[in-house]
PDB file of N, CA and C in Angstrom:
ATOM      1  N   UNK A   1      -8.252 -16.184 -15.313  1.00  0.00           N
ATOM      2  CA  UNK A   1      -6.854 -15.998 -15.007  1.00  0.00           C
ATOM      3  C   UNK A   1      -6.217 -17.339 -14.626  1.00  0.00           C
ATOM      4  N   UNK A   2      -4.947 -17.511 -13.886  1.00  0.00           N
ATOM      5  CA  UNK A   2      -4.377 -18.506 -13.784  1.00  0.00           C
ATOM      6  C   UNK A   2      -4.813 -19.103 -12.537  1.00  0.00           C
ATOM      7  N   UNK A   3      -4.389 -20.365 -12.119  1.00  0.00           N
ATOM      8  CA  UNK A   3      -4.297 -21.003 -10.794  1.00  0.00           C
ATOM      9  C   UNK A   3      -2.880 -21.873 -10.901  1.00  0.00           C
ATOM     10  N   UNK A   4      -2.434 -21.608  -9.440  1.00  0.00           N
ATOM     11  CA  UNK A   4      -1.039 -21.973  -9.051  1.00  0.00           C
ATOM     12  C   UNK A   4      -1.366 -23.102  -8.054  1.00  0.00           C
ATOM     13  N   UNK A   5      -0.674 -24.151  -8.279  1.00  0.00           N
ATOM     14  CA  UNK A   5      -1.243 -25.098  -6.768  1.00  0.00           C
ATOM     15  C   UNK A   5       0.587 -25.778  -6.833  1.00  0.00           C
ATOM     16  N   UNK A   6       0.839 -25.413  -5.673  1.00  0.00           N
ATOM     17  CA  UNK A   6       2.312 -25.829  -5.058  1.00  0.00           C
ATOM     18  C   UNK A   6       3.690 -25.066  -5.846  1.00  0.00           C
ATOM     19  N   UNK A   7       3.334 -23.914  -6.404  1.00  0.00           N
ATOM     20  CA  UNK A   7       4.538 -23.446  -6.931  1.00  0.00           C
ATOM     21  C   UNK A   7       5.499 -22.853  -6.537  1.00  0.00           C
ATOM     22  N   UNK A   8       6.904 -22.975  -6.327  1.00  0.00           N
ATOM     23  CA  UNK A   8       7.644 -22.500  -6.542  1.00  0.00           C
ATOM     24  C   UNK A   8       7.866 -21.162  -7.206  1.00  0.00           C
ATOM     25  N   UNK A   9       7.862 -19.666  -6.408  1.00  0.00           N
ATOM     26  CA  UNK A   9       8.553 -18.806  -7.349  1.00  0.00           C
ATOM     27  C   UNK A   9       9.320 -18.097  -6.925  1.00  0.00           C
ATOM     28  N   UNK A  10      10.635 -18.044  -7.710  1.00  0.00           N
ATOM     29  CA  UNK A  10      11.986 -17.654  -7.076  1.00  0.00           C
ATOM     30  C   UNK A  10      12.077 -16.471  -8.185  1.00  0.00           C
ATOM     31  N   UNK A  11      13.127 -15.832  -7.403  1.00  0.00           N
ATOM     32  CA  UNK A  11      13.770 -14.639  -8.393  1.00  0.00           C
ATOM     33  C   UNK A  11      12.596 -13.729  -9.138  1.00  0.00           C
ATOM     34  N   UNK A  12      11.312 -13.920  -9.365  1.00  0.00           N
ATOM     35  CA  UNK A  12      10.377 -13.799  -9.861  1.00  0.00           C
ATOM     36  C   UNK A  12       9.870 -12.450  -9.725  1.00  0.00           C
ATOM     37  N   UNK A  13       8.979 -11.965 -11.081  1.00  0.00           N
ATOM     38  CA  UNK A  13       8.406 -10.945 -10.967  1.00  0.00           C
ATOM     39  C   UNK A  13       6.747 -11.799 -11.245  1.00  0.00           C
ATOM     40  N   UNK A  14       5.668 -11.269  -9.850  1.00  0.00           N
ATOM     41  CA  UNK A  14       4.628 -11.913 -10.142  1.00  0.00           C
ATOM     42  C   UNK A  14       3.450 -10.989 -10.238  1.00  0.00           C
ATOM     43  N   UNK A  15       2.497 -11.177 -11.131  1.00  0.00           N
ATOM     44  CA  UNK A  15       1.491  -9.864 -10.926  1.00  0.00           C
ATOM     45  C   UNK A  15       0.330 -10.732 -10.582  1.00  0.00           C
ATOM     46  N   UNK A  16      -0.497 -10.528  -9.406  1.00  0.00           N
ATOM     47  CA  UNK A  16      -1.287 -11.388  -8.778  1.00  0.00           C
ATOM     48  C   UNK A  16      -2.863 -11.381  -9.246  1.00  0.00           C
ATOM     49  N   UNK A  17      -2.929 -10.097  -9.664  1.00  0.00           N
ATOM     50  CA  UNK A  17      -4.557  -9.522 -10.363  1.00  0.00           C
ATOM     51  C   UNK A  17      -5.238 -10.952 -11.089  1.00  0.00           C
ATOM     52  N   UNK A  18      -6.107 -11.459  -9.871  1.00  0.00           N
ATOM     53  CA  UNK A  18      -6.850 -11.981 -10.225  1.00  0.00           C
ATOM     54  C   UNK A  18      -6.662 -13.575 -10.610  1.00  0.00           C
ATOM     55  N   UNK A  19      -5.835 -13.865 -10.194  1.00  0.00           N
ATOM     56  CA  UNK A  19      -5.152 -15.325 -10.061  1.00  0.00           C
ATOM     57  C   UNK A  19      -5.380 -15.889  -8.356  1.00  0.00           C
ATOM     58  N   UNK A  20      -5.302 -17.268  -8.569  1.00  0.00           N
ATOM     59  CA  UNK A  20      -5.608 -17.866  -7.411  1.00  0.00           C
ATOM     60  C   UNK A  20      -3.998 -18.887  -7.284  1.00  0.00           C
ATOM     61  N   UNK A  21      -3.600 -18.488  -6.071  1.00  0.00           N
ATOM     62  CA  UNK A  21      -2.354 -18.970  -5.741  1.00  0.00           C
ATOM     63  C   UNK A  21      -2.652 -20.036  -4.815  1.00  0.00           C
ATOM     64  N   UNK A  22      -2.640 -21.518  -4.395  1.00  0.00           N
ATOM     65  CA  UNK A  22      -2.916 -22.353  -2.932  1.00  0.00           C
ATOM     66  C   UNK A  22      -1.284 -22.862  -2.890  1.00  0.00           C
ATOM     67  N   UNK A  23      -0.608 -22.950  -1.768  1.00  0.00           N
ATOM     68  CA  UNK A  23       0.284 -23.669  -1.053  1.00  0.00           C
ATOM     69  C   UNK A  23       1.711 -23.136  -2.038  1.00  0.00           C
ATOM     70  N   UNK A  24       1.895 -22.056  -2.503  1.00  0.00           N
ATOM     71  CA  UNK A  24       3.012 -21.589  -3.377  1.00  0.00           C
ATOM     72  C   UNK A  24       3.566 -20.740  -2.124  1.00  0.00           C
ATOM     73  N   UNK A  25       4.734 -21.023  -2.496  1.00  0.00           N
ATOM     74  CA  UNK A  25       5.935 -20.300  -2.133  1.00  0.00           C
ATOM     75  C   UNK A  25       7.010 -19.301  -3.190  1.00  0.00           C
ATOM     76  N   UNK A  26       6.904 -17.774  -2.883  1.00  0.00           N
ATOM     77  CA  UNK A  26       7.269 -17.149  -3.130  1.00  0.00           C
ATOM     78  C   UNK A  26       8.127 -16.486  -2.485  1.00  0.00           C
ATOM     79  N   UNK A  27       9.582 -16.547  -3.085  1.00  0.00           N
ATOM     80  CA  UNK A  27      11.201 -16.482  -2.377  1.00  0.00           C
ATOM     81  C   UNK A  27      12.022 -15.224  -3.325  1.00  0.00           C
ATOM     82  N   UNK A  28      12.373 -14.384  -2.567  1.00  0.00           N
ATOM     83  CA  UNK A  28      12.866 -12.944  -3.022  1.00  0.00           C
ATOM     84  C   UNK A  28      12.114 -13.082  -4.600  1.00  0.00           C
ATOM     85  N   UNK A  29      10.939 -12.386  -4.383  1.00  0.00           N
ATOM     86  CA  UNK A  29       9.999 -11.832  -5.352  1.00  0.00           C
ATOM     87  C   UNK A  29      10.135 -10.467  -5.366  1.00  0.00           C
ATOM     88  N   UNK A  30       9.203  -9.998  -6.628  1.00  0.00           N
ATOM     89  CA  UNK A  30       8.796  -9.054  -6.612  1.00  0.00           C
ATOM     90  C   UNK A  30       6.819  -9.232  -7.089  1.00  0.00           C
ATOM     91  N   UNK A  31       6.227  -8.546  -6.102  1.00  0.00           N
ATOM     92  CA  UNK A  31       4.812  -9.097  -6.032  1.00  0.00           C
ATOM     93  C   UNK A  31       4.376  -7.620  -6.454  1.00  0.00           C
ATOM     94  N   UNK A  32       3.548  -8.192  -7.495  1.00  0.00           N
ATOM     95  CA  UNK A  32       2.772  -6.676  -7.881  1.00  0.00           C
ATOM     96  C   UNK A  32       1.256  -7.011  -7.843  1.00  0.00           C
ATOM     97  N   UNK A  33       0.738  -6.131  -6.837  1.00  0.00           N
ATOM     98  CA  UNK A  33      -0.856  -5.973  -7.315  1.00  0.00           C
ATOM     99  C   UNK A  33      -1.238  -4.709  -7.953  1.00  0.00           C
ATOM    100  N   UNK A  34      -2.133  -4.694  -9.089  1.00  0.00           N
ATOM    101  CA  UNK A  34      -2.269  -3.407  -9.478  1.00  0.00           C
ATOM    102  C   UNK A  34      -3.702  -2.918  -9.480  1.00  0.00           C
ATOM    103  N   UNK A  35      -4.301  -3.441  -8.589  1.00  0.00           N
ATOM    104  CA  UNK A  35      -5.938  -3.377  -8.410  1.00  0.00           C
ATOM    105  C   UNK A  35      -7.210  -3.670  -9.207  1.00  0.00           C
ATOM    106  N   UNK A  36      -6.508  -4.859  -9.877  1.00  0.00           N
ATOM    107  CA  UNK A  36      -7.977  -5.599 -10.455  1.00  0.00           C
ATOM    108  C   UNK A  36      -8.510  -6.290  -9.468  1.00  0.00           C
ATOM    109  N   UNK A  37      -8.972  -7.686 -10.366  1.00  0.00           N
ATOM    110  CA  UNK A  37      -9.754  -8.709  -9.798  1.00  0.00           C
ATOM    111  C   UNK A  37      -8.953  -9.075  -8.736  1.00  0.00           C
ATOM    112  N   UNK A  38      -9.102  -9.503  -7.481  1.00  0.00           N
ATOM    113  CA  UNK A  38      -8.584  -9.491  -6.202  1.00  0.00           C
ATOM    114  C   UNK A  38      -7.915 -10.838  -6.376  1.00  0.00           C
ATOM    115  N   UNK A  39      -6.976 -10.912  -6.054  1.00  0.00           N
ATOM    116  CA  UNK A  39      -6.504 -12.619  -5.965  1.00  0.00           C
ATOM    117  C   UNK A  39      -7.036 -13.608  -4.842  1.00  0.00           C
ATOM    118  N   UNK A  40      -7.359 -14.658  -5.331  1.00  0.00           N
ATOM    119  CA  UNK A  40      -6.962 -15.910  -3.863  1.00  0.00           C
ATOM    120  C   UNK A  40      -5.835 -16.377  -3.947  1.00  0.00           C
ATOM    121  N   UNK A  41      -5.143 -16.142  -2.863  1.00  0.00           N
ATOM    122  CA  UNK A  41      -3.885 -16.352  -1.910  1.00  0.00           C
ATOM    123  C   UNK A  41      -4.448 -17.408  -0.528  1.00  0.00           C
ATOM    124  N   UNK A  42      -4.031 -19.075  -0.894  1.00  0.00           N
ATOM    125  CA  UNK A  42      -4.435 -19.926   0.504  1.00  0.00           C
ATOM    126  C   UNK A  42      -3.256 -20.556   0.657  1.00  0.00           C
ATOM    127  N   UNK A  43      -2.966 -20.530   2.108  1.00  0.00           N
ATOM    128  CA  UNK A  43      -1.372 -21.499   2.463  1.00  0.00           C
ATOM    129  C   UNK A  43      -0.453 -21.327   1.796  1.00  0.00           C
ATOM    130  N   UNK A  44       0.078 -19.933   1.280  1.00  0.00           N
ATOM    131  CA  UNK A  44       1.124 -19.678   1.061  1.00  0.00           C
ATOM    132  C   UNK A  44       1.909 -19.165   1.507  1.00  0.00           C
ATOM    133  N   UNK A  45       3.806 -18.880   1.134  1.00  0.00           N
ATOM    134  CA  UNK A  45       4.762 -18.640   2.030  1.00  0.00           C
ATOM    135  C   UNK A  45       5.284 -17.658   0.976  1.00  0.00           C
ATOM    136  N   UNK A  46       5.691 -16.415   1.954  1.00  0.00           N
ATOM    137  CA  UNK A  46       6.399 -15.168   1.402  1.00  0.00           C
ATOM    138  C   UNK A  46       7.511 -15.119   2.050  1.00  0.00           C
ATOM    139  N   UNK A  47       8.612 -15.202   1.625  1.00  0.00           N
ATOM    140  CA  UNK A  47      10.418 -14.989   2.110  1.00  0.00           C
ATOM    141  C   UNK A  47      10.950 -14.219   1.255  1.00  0.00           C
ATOM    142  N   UNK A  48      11.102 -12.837   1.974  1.00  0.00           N
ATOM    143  CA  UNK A  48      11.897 -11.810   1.351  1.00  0.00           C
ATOM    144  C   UNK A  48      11.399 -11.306   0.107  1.00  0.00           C
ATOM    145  N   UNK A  49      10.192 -11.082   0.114  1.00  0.00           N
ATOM    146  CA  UNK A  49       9.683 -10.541  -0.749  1.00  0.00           C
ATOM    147  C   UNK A  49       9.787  -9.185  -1.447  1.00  0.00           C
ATOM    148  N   UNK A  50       9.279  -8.134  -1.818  1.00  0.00           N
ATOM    149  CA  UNK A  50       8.949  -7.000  -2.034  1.00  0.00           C
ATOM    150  C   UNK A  50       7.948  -6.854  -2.535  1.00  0.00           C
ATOM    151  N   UNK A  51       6.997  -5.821  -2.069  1.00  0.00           N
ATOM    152  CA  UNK A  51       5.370  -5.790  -2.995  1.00  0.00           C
ATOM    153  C   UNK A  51       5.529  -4.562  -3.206  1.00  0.00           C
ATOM    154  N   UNK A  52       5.075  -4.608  -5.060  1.00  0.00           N
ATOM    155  CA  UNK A  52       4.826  -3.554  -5.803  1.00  0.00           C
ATOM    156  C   UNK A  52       3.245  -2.729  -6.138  1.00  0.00           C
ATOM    157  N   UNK A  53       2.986  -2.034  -5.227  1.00  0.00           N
ATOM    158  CA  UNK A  53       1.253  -1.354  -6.146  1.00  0.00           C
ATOM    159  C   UNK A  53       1.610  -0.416  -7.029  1.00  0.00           C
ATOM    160  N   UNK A  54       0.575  -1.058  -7.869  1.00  0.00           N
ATOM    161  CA  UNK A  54       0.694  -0.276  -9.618  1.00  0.00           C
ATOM    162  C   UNK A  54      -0.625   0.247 -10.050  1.00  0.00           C
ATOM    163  N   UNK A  55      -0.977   1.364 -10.673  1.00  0.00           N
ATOM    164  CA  UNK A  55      -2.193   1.559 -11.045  1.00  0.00           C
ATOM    165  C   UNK A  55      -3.367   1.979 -10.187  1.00  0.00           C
ATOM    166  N   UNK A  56      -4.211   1.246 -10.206  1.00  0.00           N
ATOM    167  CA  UNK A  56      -5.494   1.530  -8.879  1.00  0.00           C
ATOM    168  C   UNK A  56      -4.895   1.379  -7.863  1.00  0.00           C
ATOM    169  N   UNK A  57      -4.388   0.341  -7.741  1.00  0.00           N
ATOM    170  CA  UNK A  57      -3.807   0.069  -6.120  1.00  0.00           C
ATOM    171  C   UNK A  57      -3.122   1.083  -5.685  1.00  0.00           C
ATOM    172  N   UNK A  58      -1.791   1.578  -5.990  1.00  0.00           N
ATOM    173  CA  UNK A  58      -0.614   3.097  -5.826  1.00  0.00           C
ATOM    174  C   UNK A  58      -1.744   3.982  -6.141  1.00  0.00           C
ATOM    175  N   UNK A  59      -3.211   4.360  -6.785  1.00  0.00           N
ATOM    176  CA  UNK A  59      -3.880   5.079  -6.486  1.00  0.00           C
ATOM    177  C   UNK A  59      -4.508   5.614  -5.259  1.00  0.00           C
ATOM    178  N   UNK A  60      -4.969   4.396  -4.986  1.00  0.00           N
ATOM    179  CA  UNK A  60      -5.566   3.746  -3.568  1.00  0.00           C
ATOM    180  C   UNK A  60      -4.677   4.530  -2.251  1.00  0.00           C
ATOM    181  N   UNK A  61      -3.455   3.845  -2.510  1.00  0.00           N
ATOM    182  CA  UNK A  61      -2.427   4.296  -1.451  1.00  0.00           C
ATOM    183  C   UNK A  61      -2.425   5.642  -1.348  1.00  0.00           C
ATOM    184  N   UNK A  62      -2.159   5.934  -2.267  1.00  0.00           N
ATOM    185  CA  UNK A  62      -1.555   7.383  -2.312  1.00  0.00           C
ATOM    186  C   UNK A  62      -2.819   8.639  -1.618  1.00  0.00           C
ATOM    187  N   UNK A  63      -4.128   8.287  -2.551  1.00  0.00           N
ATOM    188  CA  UNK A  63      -5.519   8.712  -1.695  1.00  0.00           C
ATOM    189  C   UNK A  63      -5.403   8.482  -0.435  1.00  0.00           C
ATOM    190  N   UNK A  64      -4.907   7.471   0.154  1.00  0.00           N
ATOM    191  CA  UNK A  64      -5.264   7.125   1.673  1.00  0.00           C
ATOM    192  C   UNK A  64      -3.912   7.873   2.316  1.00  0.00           C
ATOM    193  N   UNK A  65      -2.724   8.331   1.885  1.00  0.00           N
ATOM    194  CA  UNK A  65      -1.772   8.961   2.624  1.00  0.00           C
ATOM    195  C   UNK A  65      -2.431  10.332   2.250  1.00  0.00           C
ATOM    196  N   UNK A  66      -2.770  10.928   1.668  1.00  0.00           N
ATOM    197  CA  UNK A  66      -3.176  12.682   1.598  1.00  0.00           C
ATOM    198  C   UNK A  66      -4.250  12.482   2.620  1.00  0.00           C
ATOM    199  N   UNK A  67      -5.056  11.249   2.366  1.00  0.00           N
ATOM    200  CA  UNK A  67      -6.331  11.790   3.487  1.00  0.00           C
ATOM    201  C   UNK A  67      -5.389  12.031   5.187  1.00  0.00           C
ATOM    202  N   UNK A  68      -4.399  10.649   5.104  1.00  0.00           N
ATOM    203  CA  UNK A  68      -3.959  11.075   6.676  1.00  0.00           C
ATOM    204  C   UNK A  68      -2.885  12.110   6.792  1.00  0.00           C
ATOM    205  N   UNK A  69      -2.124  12.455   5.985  1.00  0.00           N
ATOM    206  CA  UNK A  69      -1.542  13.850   6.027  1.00  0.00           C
ATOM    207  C   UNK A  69      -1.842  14.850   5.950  1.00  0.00           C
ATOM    208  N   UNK A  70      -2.982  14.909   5.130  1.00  0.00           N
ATOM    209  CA  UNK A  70      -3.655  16.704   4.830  1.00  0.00           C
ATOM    210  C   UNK A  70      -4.848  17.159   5.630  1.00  0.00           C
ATOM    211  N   UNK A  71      -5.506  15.948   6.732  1.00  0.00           N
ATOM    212  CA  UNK A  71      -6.713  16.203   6.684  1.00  0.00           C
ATOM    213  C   UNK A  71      -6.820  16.205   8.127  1.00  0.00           C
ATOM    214  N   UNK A  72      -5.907  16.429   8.723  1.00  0.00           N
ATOM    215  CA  UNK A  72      -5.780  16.486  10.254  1.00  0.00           C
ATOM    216  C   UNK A  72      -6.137  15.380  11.144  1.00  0.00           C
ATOM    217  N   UNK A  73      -6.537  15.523  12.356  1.00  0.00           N
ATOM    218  CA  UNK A  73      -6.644  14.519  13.183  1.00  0.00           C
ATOM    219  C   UNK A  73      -7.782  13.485  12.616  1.00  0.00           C
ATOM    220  N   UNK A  74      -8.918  14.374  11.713  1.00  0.00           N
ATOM    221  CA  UNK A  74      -9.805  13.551  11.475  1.00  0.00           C
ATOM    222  C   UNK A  74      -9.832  12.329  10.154  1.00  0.00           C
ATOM    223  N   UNK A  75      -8.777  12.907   9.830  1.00  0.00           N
ATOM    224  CA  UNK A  75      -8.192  12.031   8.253  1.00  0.00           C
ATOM    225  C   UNK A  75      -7.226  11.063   8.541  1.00  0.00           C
ATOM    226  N   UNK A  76      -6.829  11.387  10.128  1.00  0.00           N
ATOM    227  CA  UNK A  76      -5.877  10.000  10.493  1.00  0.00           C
ATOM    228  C   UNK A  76      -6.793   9.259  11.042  1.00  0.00           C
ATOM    229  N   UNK A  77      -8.194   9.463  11.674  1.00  0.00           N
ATOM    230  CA  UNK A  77      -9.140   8.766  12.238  1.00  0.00           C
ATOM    231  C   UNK A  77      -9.031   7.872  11.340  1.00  0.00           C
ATOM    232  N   UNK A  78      -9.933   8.535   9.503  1.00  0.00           N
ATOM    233  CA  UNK A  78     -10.377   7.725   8.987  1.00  0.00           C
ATOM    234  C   UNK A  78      -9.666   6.240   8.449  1.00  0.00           C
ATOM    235  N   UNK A  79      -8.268   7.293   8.340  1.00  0.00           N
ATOM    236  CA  UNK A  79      -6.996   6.002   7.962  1.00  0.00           C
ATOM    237  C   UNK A  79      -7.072   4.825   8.753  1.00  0.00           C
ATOM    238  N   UNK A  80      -6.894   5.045  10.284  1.00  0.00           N
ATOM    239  CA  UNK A  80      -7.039   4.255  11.236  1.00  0.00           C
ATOM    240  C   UNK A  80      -8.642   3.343  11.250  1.00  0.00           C
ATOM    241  N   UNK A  81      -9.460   3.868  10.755  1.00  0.00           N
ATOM    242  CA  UNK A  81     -10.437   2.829  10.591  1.00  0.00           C
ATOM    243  C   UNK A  81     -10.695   1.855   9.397  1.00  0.00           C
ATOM    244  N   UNK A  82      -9.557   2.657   8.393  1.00  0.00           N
ATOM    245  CA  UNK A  82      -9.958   1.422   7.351  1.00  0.00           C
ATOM    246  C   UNK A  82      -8.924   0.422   7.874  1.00  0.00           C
ATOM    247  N   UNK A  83      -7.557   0.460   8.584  1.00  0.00           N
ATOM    248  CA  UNK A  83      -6.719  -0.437   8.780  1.00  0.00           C
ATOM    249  C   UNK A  83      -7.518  -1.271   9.953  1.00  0.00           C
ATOM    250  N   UNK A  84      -8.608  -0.891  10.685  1.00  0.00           N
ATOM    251  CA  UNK A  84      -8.925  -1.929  11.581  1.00  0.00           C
ATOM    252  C   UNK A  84     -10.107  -3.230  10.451  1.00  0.00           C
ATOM    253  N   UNK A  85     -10.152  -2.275  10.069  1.00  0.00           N
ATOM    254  CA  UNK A  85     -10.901  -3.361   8.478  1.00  0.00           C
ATOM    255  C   UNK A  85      -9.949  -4.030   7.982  1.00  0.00           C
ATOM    256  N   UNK A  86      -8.838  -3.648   7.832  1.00  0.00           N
ATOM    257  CA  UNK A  86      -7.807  -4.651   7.426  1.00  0.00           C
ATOM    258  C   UNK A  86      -7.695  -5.817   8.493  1.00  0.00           C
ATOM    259  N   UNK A  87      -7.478  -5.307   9.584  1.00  0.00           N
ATOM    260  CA  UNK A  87      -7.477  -6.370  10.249  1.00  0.00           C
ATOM    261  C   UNK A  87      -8.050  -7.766  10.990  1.00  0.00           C
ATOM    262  N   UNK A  88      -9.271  -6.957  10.675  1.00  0.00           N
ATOM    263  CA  UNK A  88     -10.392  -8.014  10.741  1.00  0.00           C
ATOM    264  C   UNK A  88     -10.317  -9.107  10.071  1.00  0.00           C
ATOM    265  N   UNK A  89     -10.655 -10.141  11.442  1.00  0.00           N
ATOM    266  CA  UNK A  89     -10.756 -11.435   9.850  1.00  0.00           C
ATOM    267  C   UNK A  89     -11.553 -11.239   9.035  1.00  0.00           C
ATOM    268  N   UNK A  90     -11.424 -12.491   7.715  1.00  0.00           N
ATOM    269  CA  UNK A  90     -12.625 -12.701   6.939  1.00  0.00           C
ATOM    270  C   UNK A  90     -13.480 -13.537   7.596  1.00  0.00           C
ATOM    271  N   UNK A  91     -14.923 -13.161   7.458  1.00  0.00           N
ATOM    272  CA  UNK A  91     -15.847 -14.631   7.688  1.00  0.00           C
ATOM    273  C   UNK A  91     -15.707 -15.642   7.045  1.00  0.00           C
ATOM    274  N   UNK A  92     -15.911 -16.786   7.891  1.00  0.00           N
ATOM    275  CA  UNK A  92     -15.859 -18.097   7.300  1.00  0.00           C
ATOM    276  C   UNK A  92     -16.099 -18.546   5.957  1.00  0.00           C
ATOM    277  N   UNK A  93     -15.758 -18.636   4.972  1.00  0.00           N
ATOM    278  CA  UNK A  93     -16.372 -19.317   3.681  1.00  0.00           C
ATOM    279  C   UNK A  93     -16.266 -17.756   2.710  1.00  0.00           C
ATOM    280  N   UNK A  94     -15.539 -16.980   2.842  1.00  0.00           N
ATOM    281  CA  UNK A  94     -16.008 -15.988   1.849  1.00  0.00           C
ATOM    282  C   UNK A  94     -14.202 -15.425   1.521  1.00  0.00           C
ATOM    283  N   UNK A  95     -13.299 -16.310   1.158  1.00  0.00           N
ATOM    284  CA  UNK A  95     -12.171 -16.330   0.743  1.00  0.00           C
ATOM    285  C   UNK A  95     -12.143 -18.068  -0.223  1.00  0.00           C
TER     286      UNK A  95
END
């Protein structure tokens, strides 16, 4: 896929699957991931963005809102534990 090093993207529609972005700035975008190959994203700047999931990803989502809406207290547990996985850093060296 591609690599971006210092770009500029304005007005832009960008689909990130699997591209490596370092030190780009992205200014009223529209950012789509659609759940491929994961991107690298390092030292970059998002202003006024919008992010689009398409495909696996809006799959993804959508699975993870029925589990916490339909599945009672214990399906918001699980929600709540994958977001503390979100929040976790990454270990050192594996981005």
């Amino acid at each position: 896929m591609a690599d971006y090093l210092g770009r500029d993207f304005v007005n832009a529609t960008e689909v990130l699957d699997g591209n490596t972005y370092t030190q780009c700035t992205f200014t009223d975008c529209n950012i789509v991931y659609r759940g491929g190959e994961i991107p690298i994203i390092a030292g970059c700047r998002l202003e006024r963005c919008r992010w689009i999931w398409e495909d696996s990803a809006l799959r993804t989502i959508q699975f993870l809102k029925g589990i916490y809406s339909g599945m009672g207290l214990g399906g918001r547990q699980v929600v709540e534990d994958v977001l503390k996985e979100i929040r976790a850093p990454f270990p050192k060296g594996s981005v």
